[in-house]
C-alpha atoms as a PDB file:
ATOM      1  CA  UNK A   1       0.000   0.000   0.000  1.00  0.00           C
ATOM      2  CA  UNK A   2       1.246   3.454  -1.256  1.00  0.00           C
ATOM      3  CA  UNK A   3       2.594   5.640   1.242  1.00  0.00           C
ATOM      4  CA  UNK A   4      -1.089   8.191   2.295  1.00  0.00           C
ATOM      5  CA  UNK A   5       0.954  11.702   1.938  1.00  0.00           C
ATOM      6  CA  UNK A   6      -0.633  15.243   2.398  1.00  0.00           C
ATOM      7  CA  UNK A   7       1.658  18.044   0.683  1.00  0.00           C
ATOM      8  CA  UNK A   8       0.570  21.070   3.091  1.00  0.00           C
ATOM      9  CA  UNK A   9       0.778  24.626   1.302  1.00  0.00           C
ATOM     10  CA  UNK A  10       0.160  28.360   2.681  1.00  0.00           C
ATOM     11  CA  UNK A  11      -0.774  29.275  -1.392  1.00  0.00           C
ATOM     12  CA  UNK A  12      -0.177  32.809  -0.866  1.00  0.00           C
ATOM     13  CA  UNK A  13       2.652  34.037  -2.608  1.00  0.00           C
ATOM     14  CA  UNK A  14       1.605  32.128  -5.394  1.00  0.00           C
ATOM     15  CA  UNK A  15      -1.222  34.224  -6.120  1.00  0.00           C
ATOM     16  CA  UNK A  16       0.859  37.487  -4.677  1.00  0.00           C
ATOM     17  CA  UNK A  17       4.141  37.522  -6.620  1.00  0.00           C
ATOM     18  CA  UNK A  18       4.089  37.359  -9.888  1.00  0.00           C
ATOM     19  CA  UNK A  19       7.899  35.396  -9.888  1.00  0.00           C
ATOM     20  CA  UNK A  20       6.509  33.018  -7.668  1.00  0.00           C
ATOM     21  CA  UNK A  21       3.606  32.116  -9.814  1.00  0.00           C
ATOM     22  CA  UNK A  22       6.009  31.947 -12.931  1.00  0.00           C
ATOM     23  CA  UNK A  23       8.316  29.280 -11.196  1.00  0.00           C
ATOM     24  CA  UNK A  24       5.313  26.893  -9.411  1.00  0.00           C
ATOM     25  CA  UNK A  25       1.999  27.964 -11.899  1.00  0.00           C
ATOM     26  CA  UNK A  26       0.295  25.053 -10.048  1.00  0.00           C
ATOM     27  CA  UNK A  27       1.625  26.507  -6.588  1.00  0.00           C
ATOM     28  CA  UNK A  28       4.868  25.059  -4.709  1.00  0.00           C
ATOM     29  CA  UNK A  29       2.447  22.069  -3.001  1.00  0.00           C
ATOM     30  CA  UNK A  30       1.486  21.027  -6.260  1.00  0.00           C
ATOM     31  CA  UNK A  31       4.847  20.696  -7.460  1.00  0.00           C
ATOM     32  CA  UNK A  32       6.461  18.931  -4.419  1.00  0.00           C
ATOM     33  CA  UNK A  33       3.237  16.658  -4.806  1.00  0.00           C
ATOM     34  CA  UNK A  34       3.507  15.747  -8.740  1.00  0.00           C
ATOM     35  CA  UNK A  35       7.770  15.076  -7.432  1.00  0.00           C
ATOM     36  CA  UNK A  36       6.315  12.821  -4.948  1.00  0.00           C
ATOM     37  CA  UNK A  37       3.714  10.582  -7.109  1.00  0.00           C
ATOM     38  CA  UNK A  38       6.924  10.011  -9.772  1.00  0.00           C
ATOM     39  CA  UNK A  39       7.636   7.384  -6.864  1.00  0.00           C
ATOM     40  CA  UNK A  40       5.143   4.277  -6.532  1.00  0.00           C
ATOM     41  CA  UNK A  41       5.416   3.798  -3.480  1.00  0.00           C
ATOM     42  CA  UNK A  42       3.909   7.308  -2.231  1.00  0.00           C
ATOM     43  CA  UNK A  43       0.700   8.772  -2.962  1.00  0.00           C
ATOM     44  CA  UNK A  44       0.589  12.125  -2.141  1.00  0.00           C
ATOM     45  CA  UNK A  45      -2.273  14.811  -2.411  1.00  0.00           C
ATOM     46  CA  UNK A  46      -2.897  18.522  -1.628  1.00  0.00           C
ATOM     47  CA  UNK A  47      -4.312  21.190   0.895  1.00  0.00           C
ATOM     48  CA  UNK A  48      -4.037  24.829   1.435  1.00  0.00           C
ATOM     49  CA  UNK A  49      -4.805  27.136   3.565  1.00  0.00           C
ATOM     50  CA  UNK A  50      -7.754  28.885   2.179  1.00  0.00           C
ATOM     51  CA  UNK A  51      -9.677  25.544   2.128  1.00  0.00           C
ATOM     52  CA  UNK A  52     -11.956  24.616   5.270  1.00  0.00           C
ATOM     53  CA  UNK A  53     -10.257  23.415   8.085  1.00  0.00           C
ATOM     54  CA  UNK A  54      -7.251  24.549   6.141  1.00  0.00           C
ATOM     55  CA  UNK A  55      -7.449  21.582   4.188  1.00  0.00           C
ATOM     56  CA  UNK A  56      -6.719  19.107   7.189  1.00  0.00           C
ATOM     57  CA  UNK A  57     -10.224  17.720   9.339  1.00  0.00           C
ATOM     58  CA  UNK A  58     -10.076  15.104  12.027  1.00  0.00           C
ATOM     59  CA  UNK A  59     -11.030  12.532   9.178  1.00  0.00           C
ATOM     60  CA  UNK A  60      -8.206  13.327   6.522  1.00  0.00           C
ATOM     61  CA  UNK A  61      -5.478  13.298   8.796  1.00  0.00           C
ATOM     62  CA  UNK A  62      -6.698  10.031  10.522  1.00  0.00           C
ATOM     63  CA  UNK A  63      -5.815   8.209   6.960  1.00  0.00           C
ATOM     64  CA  UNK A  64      -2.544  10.291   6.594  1.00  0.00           C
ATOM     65  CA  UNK A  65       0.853   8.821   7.032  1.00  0.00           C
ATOM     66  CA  UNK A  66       2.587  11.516   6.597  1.00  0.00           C
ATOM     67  CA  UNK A  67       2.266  15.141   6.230  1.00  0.00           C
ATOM     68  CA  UNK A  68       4.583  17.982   4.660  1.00  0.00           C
ATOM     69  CA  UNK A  69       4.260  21.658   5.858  1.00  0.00           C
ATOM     70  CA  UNK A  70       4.876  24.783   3.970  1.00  0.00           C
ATOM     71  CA  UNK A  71       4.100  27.971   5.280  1.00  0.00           C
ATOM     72  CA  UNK A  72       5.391  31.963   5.579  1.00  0.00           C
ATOM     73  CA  UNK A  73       3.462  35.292   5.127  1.00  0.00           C
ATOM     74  CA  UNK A  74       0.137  33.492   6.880  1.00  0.00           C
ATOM     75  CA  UNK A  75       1.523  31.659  10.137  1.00  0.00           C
ATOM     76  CA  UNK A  76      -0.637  33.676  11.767  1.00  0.00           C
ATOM     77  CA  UNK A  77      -4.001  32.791   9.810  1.00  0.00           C
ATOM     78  CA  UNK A  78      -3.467  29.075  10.998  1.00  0.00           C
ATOM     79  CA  UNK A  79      -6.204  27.827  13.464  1.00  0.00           C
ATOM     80  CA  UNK A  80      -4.906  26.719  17.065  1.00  0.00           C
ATOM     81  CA  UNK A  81      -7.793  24.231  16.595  1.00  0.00           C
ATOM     82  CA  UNK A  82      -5.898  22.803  13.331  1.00  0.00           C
ATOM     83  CA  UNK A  83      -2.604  22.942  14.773  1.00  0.00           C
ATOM     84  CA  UNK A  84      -3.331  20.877  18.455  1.00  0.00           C
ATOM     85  CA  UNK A  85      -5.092  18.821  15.872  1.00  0.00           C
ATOM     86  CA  UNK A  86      -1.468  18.109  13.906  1.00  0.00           C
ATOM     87  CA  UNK A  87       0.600  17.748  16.903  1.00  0.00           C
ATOM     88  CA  UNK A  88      -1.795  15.295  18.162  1.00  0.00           C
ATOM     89  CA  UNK A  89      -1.872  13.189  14.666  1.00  0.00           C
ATOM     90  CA  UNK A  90       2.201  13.283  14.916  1.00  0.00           C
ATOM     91  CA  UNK A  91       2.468  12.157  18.928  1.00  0.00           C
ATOM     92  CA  UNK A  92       0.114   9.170  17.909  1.00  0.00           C
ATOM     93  CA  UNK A  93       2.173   8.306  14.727  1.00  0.00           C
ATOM     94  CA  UNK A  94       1.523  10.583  11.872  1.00  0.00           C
ATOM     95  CA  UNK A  95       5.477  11.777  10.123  1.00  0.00           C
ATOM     96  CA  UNK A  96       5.721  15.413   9.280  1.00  0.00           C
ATOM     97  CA  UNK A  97       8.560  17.083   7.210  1.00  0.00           C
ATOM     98  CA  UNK A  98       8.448  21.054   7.793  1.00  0.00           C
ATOM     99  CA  UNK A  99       9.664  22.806   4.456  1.00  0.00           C
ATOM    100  CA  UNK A 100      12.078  26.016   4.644  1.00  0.00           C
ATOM    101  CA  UNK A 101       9.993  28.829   6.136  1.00  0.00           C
ATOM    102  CA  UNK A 102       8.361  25.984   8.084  1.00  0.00           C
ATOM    103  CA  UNK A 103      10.397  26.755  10.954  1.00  0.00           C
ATOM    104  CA  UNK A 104       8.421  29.619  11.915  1.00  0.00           C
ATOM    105  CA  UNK A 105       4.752  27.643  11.724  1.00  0.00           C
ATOM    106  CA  UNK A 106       3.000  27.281  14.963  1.00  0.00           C
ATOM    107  CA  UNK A 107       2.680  23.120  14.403  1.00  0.00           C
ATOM    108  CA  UNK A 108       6.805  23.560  14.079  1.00  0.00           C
ATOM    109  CA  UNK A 109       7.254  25.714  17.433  1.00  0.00           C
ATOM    110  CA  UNK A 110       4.521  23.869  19.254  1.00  0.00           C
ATOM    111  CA  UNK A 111       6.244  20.115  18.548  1.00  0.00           C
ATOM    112  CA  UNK A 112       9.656  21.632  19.169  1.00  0.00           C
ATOM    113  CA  UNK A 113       9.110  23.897  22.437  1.00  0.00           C
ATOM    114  CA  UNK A 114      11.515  26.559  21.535  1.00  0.00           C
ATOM    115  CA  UNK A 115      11.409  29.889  19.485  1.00  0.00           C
ATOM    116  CA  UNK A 116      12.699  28.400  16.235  1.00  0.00           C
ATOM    117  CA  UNK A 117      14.303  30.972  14.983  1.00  0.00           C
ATOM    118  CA  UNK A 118      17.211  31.850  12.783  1.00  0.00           C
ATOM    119  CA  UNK A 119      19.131  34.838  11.132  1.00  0.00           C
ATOM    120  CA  UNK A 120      18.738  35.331   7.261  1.00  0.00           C
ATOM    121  CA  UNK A 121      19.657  37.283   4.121  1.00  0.00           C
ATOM    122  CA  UNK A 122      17.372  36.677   1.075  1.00  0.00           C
ATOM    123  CA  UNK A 123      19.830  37.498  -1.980  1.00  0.00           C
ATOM    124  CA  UNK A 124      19.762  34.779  -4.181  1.00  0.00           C
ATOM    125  CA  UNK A 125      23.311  33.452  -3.353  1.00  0.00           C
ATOM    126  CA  UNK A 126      24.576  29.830  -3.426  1.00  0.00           C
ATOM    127  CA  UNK A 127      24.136  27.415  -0.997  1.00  0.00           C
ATOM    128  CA  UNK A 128      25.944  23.625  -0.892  1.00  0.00           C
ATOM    129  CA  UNK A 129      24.142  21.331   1.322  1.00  0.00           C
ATOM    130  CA  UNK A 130      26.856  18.484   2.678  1.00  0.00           C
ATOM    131  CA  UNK A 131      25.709  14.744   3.552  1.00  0.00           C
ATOM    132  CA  UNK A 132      26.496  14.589   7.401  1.00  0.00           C
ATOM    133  CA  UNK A 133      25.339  11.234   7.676  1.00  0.00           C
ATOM    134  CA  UNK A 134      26.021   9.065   4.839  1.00  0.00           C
ATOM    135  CA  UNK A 135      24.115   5.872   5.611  1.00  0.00           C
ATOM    136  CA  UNK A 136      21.201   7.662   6.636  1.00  0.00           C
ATOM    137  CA  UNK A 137      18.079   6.664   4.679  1.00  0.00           C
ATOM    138  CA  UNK A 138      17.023  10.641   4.031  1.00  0.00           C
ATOM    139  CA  UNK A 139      20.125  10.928   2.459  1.00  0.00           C
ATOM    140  CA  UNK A 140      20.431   7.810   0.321  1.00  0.00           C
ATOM    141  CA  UNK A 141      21.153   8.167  -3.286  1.00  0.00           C
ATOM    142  CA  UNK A 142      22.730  11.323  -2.758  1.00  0.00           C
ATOM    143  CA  UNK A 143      26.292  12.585  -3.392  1.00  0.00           C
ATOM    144  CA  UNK A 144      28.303  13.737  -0.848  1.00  0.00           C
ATOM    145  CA  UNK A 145      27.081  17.220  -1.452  1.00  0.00           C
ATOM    146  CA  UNK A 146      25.031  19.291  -3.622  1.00  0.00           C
ATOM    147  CA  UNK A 147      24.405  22.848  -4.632  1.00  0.00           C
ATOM    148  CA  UNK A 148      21.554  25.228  -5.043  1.00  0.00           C
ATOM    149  CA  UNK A 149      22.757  28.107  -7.663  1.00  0.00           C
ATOM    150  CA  UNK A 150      20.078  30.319  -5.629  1.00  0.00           C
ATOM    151  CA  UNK A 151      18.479  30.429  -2.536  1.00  0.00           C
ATOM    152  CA  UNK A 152      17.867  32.142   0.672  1.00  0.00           C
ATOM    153  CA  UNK A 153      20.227  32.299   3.578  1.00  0.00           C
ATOM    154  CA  UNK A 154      19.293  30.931   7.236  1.00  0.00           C
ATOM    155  CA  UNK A 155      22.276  31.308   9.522  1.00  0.00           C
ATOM    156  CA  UNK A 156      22.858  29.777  12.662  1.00  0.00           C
ATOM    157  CA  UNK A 157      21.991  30.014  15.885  1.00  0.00           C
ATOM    158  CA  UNK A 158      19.215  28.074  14.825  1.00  0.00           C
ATOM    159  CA  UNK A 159      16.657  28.164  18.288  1.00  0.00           C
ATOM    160  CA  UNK A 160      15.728  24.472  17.950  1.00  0.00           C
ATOM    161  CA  UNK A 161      15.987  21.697  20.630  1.00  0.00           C
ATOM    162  CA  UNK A 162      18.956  19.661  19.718  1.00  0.00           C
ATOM    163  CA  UNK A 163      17.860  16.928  16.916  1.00  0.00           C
ATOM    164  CA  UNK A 164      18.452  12.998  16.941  1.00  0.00           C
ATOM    165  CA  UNK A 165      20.257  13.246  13.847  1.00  0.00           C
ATOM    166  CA  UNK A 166      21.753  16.552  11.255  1.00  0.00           C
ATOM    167  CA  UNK A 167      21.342  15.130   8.489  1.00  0.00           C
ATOM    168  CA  UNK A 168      22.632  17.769   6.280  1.00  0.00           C
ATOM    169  CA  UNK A 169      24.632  21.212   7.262  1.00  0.00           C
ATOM    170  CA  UNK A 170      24.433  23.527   4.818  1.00  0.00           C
ATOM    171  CA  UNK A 171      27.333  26.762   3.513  1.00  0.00           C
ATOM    172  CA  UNK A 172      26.491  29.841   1.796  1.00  0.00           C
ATOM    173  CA  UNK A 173      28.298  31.954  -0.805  1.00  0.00           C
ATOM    174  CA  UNK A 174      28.258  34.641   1.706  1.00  0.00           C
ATOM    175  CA  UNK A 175      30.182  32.873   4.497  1.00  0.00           C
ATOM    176  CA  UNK A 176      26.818  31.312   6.993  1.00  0.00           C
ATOM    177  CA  UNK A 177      26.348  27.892   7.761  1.00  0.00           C
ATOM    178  CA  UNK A 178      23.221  26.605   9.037  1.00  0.00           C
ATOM    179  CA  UNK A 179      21.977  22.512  10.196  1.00  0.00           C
ATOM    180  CA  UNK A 180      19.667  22.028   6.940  1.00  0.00           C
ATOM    181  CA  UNK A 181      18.175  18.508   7.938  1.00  0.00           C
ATOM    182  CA  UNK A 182      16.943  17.692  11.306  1.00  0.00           C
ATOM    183  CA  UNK A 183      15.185  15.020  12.712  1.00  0.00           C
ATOM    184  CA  UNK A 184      13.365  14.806  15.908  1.00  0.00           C
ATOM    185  CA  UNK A 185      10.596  11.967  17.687  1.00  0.00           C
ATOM    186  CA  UNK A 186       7.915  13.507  18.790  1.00  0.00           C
ATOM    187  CA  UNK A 187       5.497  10.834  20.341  1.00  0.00           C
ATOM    188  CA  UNK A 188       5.085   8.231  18.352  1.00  0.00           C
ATOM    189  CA  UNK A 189       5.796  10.720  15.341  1.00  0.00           C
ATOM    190  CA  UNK A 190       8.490  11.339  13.159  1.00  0.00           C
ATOM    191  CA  UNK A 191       9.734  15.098  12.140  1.00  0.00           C
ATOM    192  CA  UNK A 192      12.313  16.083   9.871  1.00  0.00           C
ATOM    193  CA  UNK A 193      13.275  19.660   9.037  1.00  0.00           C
ATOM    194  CA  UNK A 194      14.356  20.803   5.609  1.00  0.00           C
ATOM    195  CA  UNK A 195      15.665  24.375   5.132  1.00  0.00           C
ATOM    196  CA  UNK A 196      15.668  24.518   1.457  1.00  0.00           C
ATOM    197  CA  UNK A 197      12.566  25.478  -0.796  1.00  0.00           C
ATOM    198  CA  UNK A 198      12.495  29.890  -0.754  1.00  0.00           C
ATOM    199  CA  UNK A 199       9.451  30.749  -3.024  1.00  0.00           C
ATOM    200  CA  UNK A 200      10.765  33.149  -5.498  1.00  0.00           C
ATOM    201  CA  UNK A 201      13.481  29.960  -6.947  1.00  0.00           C
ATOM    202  CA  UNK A 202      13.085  26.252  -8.410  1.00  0.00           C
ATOM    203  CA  UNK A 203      14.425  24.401  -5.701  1.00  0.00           C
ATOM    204  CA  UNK A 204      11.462  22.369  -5.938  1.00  0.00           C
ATOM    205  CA  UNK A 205      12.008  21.391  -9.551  1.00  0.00           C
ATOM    206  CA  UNK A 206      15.594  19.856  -8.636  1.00  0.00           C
ATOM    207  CA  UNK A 207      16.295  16.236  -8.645  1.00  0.00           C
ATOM    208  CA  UNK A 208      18.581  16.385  -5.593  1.00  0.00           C
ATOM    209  CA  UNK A 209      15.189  18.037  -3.717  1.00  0.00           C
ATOM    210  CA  UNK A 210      12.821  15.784  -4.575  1.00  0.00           C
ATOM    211  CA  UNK A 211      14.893  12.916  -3.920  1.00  0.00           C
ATOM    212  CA  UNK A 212      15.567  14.276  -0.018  1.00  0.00           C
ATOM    213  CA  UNK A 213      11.865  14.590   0.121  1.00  0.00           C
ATOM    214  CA  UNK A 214      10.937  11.097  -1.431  1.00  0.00           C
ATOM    215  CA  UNK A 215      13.604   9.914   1.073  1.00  0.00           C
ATOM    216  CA  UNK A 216      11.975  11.585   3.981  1.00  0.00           C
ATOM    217  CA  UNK A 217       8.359  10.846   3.353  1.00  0.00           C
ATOM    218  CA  UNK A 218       9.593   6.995   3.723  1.00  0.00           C
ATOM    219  CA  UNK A 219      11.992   7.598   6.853  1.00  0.00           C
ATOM    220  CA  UNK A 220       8.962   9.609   8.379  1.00  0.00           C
ATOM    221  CA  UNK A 221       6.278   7.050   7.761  1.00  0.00           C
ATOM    222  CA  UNK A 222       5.431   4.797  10.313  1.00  0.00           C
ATOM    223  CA  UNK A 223       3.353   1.461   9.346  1.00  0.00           C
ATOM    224  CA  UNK A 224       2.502   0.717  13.046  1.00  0.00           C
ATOM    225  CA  UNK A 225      -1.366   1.284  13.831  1.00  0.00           C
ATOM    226  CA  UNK A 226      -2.030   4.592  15.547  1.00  0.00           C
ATOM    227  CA  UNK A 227      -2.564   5.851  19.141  1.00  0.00           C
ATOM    228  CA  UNK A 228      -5.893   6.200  19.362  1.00  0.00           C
ATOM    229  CA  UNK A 229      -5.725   9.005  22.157  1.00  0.00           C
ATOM    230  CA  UNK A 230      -2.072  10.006  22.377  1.00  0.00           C
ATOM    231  CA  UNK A 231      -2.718  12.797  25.344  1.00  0.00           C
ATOM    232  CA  UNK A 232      -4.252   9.966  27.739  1.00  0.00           C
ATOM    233  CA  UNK A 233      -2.873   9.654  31.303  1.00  0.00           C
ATOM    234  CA  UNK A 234      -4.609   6.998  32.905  1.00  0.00           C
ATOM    235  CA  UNK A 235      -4.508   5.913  36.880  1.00  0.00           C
ATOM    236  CA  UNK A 236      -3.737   2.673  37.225  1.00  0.00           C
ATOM    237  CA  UNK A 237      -5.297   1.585  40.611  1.00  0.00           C
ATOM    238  CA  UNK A 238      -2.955  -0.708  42.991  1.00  0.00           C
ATOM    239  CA  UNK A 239      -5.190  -3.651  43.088  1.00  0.00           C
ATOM    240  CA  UNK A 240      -4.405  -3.451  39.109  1.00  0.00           C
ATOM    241  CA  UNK A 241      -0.747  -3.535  39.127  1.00  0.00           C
ATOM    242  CA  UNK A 242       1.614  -6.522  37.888  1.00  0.00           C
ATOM    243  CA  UNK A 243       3.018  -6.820  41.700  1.00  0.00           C
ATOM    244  CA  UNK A 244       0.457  -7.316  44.109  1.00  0.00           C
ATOM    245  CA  UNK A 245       1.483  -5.158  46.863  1.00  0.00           C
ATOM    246  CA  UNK A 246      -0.570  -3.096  50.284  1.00  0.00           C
ATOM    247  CA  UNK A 247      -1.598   0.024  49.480  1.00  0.00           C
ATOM    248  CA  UNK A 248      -0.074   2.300  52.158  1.00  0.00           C
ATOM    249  CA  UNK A 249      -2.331   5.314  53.754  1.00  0.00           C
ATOM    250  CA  UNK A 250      -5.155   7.620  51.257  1.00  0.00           C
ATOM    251  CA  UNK A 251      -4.399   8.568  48.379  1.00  0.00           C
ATOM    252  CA  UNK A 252      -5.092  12.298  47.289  1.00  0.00           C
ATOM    253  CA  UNK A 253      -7.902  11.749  45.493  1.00  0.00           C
ATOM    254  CA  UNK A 254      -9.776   9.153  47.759  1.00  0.00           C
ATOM    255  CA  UNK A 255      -9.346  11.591  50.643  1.00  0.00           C
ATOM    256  CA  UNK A 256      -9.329  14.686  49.023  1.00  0.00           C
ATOM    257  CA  UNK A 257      -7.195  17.586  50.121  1.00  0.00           C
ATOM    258  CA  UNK A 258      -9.481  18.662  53.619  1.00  0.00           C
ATOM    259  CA  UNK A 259      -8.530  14.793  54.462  1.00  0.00           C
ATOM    260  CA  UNK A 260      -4.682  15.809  54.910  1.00  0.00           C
ATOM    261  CA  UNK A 261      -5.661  19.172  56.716  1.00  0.00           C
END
């Protein structure tokens, strides 16, 4: 069974900026999503922000492996509702890759704890992304580095808790460096970061891209059933433990707190 894959887009600039329309006519989630489909063993669709729900209901992210987020100018349009509704899909098994500008998206900073952010210098310089861990499935297929004629900078410090694995550390023609591929657990969930992907330039349309993503979308998906309530604490009493043991004294809740007054 093909690989269930949602290719998350903000779809603003697109319809904003004329160079942006020029370079993905069918928006940057179609094009990621078309890249995706080339390989049989995913089967990736679409949804945007502007649609209800933003694209994402309780239903559609039940049957969704895994889930790729692009966002910038409209963090801030994003539902709280949608976004607890994410971060619960990844803690009970759902992957998610977060694209470039990604970093800044509320799902990002709420699985990640941390401010997220970065310095950056949009210029259209070079940037070579380096393999930091060769055997690493993301990275498979891959040379041991690769180069983007234009992009956008993101510098280090890089406000992120401190990943399982870089993947890839990226160097730009005007001197930054910056840990382009992260991956984290998060629950039962899978995230991996990917800086690349600025709207104005084709980074989507290269083979070295789409290869990283095709890569990721299989590291990230897990084929284990899901957690059906992820968030659940449940008291186990003593008379239902493994160990049969006394139960010393009240508990707080039999006695309540006037019972220890």
């Amino acid at each position: 069974m093909a690989i269930r894959t949602v290719v998350w887009g903000e779809n603003v600039h697109e319809h904003k900026n004329r160079r942006v329309a020029e370079v993905y006519p069918q928006g940057m989630h179609r094009t990621i999503a078309d890249a995706l489909n080339a390989d049989p063993a995913i089967e990736a669709t679409t949804a945007t922000l502007q649609e209800p729900e933003h694209g994402l209901p309780a239903e559609r992210l039940a049957r969704t492996d895994v889930l790729l987020w692009w966002g910038h100018a409209a963090h801030a349009e994003v539902k709280d509702e949608v976004v607890e509704r994410v971060a619960e899909a990844v803690w009970s098994g759902m992957g998610l890759l977060v694209l470039h500008s990604g970093h800044f998206a509320k799902i990002f900073k709420r699985l990640m704890g941390a401010p997220c952010n970065l310095t950056w210098r949009e210029a259209g310089e070079r940037e070579r992304l380096w393999v930091t861990s060769r055997n690493h499935p993301i990275a498979a297929g891959l040379p041991d580095h690769f180069e983007l004629p234009h992009e956008e900078m993101y510098g280090e410090p890089f406000g992120v808790p401190e990943p399982l694995e870089t993947v890839f550390v990226s160097w730009f023609q005007g001197g930054e460096v910056f840990r382009s591929g992260l991956t984290y657990k998060r629950g039962a969930g899978s995230v991996f970061y990917f800086r690349p992907g600025h709207e104005t330039y084709p980074t989507y349309h290269d083979a070295n891209v789409q290869l990283v993503l095709k890569n990721a979308v299989k590291w990230a998906h897990n084929p284990a059933a899901r957690l059906s309530d992820p968030t659940k604490a449940p008291n186990v009493p003593h008379d239902k433990a493994l160990e049969p043991f006394e139960k010393w004294g009240a508990t707080l809740h039999e006695a309540g707190e006037e019972g220890f007054r």
